[in-house]
C-alpha atoms as a PDB file:
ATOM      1  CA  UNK A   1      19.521 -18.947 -39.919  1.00  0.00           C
ATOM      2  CA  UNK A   2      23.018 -16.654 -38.859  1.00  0.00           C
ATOM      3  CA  UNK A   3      23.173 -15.727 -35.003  1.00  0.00           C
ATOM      4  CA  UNK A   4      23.190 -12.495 -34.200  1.00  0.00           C
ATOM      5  CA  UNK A   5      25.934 -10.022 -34.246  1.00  0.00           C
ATOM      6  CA  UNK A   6      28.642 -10.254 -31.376  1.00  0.00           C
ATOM      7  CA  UNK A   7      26.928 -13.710 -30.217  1.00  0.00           C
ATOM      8  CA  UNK A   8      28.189 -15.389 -26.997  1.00  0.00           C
ATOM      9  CA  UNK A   9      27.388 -18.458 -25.984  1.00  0.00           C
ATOM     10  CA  UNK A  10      26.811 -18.597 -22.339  1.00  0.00           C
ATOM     11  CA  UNK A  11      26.164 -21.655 -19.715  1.00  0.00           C
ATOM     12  CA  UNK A  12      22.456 -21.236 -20.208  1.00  0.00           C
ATOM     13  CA  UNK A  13      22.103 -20.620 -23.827  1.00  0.00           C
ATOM     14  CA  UNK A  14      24.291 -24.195 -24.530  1.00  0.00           C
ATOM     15  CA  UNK A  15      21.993 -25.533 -21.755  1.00  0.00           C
ATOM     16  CA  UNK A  16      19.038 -24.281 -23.740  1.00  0.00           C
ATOM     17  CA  UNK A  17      20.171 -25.731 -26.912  1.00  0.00           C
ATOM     18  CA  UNK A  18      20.836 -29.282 -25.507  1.00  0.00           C
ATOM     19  CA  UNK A  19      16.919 -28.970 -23.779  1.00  0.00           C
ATOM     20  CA  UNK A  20      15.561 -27.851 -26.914  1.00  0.00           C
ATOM     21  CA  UNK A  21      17.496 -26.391 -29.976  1.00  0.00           C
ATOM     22  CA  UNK A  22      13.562 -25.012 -31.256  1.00  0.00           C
ATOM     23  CA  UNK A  23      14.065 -23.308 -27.562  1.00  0.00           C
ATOM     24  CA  UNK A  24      17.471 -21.872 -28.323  1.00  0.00           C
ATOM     25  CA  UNK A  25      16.711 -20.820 -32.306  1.00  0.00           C
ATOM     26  CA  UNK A  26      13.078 -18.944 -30.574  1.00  0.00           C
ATOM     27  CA  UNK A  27      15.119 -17.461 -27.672  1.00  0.00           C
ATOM     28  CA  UNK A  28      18.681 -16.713 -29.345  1.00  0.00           C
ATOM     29  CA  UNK A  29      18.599 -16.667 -33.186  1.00  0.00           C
ATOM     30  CA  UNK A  30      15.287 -14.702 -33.476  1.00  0.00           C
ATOM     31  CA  UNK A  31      15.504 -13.164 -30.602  1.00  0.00           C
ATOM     32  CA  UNK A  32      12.182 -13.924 -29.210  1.00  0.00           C
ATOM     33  CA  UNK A  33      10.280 -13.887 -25.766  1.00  0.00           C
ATOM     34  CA  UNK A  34      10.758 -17.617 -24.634  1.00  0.00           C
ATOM     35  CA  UNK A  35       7.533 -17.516 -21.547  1.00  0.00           C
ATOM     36  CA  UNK A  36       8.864 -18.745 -18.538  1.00  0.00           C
ATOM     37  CA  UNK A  37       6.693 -21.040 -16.085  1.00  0.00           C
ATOM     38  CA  UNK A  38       4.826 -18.894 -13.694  1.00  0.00           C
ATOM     39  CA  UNK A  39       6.096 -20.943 -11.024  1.00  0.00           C
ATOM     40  CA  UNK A  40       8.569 -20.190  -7.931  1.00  0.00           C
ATOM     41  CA  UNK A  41      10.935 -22.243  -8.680  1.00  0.00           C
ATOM     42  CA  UNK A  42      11.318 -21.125 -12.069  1.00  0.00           C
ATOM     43  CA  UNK A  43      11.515 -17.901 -10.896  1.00  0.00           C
ATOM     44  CA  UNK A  44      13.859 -18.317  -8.377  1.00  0.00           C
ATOM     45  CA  UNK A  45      16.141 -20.071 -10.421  1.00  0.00           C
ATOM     46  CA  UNK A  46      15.568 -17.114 -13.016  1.00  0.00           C
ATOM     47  CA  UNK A  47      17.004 -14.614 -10.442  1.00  0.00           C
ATOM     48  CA  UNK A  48      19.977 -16.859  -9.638  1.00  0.00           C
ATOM     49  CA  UNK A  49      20.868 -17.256 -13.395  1.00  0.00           C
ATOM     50  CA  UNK A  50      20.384 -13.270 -13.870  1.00  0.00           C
ATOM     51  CA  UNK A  51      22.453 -12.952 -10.735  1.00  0.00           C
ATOM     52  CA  UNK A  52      25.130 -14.620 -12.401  1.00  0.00           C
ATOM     53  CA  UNK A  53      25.522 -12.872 -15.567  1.00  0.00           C
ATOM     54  CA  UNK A  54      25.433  -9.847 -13.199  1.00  0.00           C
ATOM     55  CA  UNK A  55      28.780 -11.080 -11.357  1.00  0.00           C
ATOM     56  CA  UNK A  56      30.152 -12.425 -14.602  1.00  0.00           C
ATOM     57  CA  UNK A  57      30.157  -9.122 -16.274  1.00  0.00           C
ATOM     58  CA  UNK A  58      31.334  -7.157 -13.189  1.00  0.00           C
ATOM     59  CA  UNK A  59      34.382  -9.497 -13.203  1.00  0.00           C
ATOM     60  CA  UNK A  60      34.761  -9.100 -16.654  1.00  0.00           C
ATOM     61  CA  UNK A  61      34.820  -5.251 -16.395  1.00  0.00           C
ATOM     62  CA  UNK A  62      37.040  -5.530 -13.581  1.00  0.00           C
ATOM     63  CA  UNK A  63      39.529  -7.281 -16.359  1.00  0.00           C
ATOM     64  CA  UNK A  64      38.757  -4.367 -18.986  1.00  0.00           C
ATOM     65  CA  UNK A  65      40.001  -2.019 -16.387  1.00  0.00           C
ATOM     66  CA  UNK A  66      36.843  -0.435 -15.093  1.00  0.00           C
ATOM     67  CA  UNK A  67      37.608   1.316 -11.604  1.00  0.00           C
ATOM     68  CA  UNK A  68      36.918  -1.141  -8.514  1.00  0.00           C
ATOM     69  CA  UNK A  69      34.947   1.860  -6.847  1.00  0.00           C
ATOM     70  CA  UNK A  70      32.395   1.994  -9.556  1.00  0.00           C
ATOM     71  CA  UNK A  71      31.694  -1.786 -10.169  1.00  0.00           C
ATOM     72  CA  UNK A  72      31.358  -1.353  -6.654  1.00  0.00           C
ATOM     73  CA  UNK A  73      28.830   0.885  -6.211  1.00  0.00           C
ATOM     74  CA  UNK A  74      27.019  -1.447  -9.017  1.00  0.00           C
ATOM     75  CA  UNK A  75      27.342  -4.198  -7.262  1.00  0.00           C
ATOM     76  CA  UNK A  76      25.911  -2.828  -3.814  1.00  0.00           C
ATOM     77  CA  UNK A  77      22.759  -2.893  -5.308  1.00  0.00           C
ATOM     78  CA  UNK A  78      21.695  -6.240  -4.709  1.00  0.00           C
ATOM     79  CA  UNK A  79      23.138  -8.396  -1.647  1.00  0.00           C
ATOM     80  CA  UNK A  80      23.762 -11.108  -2.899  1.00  0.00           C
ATOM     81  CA  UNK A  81      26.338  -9.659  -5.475  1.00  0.00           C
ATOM     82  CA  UNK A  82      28.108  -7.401  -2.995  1.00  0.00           C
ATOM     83  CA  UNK A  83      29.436 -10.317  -0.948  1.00  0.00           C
ATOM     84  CA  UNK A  84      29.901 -12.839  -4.276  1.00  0.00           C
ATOM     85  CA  UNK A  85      31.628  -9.189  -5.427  1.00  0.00           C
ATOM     86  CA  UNK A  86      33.814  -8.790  -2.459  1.00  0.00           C
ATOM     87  CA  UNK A  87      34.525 -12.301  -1.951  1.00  0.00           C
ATOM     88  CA  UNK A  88      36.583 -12.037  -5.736  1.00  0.00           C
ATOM     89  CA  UNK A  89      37.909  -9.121  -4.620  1.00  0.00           C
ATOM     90  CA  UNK A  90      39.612 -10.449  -1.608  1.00  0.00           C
ATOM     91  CA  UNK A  91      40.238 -13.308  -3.580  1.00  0.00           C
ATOM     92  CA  UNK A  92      42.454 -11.241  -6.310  1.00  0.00           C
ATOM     93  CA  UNK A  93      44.583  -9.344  -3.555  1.00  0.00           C
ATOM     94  CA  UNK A  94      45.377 -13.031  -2.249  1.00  0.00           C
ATOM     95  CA  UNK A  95      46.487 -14.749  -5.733  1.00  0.00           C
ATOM     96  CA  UNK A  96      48.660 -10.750  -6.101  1.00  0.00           C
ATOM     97  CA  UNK A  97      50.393 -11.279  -2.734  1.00  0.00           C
ATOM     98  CA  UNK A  98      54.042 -13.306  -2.861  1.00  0.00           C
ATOM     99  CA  UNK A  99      53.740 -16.468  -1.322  1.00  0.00           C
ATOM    100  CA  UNK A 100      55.092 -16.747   2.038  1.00  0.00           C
END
């Protein structure tokens, strides 16, 4: 088995491994549907994880150089993300100021 190309481990793939590494090879290495429990809090914590990755790549653009206004305008889409997205913001213009 080889992972696939430009593979990165993330908090929930490792987490998914140490569960079940069957789990991880279905879900990761073959790239296959892993069925989720039809359950709410299964799907509640699906959304949070999803949410998550969301932020972590808008920060990550943010480091690539990708204009503020357009991550943005990505992240007003879901509430949640706007205040997790201006809360970093805020949080960057603090860390860039001179201490006093």
């Amino acid at each position: 088995m080889t992972m696939p190309v430009n593979f990165q481990f993330s908090q929930g793939s490792l987490q998914d491994y140490v569960d079940c590494p069957r789990r991880f090879q279905l879900k990761y290495i073959e790239q296959l549907a892993w069925p989720a429990l039809e359950i709410e809090p299964a799907l509640e914590n699906e959304k949070h994880l999803q949410q998550g990755a969301d932020f972590h790549l808008l920060i990550q653009q943010y480091y690539l150089g990708v204009p503020i206004k357009k991550l943005t305008s990505i992240a007003q889409q879901n509430t949640d993300l706007i205040n997790w997205w201006e809360n970093f913001l805020s949080s960057t213009k603090q860390l860039e100021q001179p201490p006093k």
